[in-house]
C-alpha atoms as a PDB file:
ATOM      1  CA  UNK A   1     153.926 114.690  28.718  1.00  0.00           C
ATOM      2  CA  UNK A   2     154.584 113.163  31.946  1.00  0.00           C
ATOM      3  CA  UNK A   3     154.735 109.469  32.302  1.00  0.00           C
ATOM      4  CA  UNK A   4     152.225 110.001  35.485  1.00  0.00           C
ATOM      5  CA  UNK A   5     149.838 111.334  32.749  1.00  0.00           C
ATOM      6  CA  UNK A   6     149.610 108.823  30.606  1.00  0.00           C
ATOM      7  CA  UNK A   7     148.956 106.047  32.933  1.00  0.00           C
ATOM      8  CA  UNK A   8     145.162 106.710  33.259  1.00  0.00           C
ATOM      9  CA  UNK A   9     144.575 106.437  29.985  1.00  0.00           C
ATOM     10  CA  UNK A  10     146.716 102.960  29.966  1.00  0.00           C
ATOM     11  CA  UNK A  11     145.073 101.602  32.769  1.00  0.00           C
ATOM     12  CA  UNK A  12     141.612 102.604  31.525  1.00  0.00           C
ATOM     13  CA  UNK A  13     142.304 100.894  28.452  1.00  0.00           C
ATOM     14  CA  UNK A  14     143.167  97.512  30.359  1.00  0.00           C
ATOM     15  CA  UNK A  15     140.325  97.914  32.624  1.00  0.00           C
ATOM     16  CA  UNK A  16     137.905  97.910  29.408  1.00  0.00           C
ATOM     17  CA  UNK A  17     139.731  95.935  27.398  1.00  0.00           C
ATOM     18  CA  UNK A  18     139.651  93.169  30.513  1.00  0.00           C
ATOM     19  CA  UNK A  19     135.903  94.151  30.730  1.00  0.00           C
ATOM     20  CA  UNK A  20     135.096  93.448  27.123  1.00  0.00           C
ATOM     21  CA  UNK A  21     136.976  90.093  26.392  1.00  0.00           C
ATOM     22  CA  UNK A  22     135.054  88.516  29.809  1.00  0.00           C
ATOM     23  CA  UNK A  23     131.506  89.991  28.904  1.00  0.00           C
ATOM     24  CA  UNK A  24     132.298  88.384  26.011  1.00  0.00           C
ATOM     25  CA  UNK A  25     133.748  85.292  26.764  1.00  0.00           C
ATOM     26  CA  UNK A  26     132.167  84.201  29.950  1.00  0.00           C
ATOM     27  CA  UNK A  27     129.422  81.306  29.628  1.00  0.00           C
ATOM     28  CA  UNK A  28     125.861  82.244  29.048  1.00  0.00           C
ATOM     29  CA  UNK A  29     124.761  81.133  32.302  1.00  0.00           C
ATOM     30  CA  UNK A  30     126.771  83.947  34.650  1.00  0.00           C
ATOM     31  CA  UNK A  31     124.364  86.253  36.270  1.00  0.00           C
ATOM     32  CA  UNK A  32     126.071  89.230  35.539  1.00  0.00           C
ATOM     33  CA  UNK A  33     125.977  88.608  31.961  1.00  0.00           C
ATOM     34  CA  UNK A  34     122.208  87.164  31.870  1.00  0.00           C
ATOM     35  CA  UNK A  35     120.963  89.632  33.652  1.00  0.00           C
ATOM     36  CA  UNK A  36     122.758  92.797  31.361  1.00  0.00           C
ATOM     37  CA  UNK A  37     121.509  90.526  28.540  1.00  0.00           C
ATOM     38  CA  UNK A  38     117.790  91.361  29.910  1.00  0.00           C
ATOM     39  CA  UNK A  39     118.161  94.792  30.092  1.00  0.00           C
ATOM     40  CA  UNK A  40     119.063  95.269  26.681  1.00  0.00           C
ATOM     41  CA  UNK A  41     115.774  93.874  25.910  1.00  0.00           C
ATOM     42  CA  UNK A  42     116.876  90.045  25.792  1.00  0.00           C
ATOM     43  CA  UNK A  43     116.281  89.824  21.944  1.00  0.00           C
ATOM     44  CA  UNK A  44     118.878  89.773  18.923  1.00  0.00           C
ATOM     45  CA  UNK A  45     118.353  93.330  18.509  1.00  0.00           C
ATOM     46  CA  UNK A  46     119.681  94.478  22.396  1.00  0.00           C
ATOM     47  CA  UNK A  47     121.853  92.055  21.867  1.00  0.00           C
ATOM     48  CA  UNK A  48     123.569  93.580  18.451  1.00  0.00           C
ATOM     49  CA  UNK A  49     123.353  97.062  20.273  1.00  0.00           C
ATOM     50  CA  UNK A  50     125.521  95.645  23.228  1.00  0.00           C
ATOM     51  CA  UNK A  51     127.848  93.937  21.159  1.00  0.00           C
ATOM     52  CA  UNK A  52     128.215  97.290  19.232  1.00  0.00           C
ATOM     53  CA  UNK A  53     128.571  99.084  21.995  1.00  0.00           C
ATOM     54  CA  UNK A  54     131.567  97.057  23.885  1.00  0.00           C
ATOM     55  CA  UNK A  55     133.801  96.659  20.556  1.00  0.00           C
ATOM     56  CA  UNK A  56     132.732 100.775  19.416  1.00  0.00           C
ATOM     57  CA  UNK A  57     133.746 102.253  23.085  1.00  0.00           C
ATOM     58  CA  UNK A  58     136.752  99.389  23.105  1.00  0.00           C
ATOM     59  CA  UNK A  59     138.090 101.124  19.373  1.00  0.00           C
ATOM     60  CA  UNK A  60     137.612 104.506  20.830  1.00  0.00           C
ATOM     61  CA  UNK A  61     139.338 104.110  23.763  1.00  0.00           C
ATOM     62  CA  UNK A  62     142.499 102.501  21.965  1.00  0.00           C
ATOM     63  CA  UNK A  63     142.469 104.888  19.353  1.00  0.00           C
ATOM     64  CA  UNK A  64     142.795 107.822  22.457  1.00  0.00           C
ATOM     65  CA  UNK A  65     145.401 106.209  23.877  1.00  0.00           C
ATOM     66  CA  UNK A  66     147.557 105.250  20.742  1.00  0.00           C
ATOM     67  CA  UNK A  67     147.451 109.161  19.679  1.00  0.00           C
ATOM     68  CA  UNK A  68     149.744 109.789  23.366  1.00  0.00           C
ATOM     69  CA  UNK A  69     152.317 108.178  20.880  1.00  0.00           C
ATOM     70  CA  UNK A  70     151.489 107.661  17.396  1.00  0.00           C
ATOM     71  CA  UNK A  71     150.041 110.013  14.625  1.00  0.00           C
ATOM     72  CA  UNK A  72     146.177 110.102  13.347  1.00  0.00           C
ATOM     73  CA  UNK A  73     146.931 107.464  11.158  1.00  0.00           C
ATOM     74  CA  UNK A  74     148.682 105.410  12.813  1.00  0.00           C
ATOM     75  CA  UNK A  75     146.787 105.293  16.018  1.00  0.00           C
ATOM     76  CA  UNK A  76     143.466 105.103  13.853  1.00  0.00           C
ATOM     77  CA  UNK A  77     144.405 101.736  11.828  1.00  0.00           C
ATOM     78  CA  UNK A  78     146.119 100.316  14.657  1.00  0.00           C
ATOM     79  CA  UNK A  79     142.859 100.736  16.932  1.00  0.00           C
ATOM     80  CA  UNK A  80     140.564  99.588  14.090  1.00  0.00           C
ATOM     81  CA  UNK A  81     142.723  96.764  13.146  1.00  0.00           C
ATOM     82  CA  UNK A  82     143.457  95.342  16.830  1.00  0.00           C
ATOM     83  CA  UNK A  83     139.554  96.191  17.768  1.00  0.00           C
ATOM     84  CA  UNK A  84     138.116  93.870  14.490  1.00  0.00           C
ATOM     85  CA  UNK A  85     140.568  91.197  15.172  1.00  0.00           C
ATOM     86  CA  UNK A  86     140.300  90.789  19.031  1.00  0.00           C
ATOM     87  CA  UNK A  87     135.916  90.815  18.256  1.00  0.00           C
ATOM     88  CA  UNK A  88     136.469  88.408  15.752  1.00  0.00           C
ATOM     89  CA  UNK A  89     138.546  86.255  17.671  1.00  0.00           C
ATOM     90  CA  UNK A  90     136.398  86.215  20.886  1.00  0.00           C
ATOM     91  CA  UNK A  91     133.749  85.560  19.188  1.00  0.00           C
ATOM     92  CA  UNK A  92     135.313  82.581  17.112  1.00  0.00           C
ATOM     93  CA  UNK A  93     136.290  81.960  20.953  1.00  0.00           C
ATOM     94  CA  UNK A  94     132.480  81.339  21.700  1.00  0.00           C
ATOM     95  CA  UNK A  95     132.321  78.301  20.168  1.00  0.00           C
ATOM     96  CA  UNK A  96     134.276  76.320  22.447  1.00  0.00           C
ATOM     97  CA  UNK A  97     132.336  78.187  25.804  1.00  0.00           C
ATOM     98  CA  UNK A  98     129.801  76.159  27.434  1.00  0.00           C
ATOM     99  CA  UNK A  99     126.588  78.174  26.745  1.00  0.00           C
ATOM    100  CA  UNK A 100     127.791  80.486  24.114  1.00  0.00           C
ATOM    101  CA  UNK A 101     127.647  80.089  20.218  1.00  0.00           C
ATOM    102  CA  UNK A 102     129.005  81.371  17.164  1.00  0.00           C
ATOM    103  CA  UNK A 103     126.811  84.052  15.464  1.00  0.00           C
ATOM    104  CA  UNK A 104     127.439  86.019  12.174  1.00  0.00           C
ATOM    105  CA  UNK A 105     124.465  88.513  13.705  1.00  0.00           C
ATOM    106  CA  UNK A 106     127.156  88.946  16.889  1.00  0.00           C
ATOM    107  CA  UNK A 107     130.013  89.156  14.621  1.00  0.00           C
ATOM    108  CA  UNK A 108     128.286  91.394  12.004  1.00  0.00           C
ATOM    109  CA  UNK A 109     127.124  93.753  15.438  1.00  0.00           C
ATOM    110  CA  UNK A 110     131.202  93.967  16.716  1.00  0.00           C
ATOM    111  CA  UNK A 111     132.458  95.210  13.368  1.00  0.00           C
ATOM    112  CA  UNK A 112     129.396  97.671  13.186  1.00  0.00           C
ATOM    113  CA  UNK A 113     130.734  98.642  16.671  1.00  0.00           C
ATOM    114  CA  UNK A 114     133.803  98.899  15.066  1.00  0.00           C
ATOM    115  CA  UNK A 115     133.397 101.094  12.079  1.00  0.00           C
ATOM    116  CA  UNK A 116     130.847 102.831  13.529  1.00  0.00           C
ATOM    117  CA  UNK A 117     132.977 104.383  15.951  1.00  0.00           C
ATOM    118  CA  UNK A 118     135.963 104.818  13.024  1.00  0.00           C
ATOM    119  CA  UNK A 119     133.792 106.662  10.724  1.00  0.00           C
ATOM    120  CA  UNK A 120     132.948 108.922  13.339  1.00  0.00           C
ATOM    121  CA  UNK A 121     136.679 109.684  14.915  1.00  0.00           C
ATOM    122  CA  UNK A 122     137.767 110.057  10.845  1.00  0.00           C
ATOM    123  CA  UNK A 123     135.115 112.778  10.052  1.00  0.00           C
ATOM    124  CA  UNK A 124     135.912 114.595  13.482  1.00  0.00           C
ATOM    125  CA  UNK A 125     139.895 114.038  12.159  1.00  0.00           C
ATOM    126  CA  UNK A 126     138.767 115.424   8.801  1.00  0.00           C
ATOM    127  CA  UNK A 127     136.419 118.467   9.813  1.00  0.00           C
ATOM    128  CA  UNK A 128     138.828 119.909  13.259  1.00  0.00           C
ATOM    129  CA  UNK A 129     142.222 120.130  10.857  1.00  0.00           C
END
């Protein structure tokens, strides 16, 4: 595989990852993040599903591009590993944000993200060999 056709997936990868850690990290009171708070409902439940949502689609997209290079394994613990630790750590990160707080309901909604996502790619791992 050509160098030229990996890069997407690379560059994808930083464009989300970037995308995640500032939804994430940004204080409260930015508009973009207000207003995408409102349309997921602006209650603890939309905002569980968006937390899933960012740190699930953030594990799946490392996990696709680890496997350019590494085996299932491999590229399945590192994603799940790097994933849990970068959600935990930004939102540890939140407490020192202006406008944003700590919350086991936010952390609880990342991992759930998380394994969601990792249960899924396993059984598709499991059922296609």
């Amino acid at each position: 595989m050509r160098l030229l056709d990996r890069f997407p997936r690379w560059f994808l990868l930083l464009i989300w990852a970037t995308v995640v850690i500032l939804f994430t990290t940004l204080p409260q009171p930015f508009p973009f993040v207000r207003t995408l708070a409102r349309l997921l409902g602006g209650n603890d439940v939309g905002d569980a599903i968006g937390h899933a949502a960012l740190f699930g689609s953030l594990t799946l997209l490392v996990y696709w591009t680890l496997r350019l290079r590494l085996r299932f394994e491999a590229a399945f613990w590192l994603a799940v590993g790097m994933v849990f630790m970068l959600s935990t750590a930004t939102e540890f990160s939140q407490q020192f944000i202006d406008g944003r707080t700590l919350t086991l309901s936010d952390l609880l909604a990342n991992w759930v993200g998380v394994l969601a996502i990792a249960t899924i790619v396993s059984f598709r791992a499991r059922t296609s060999v």
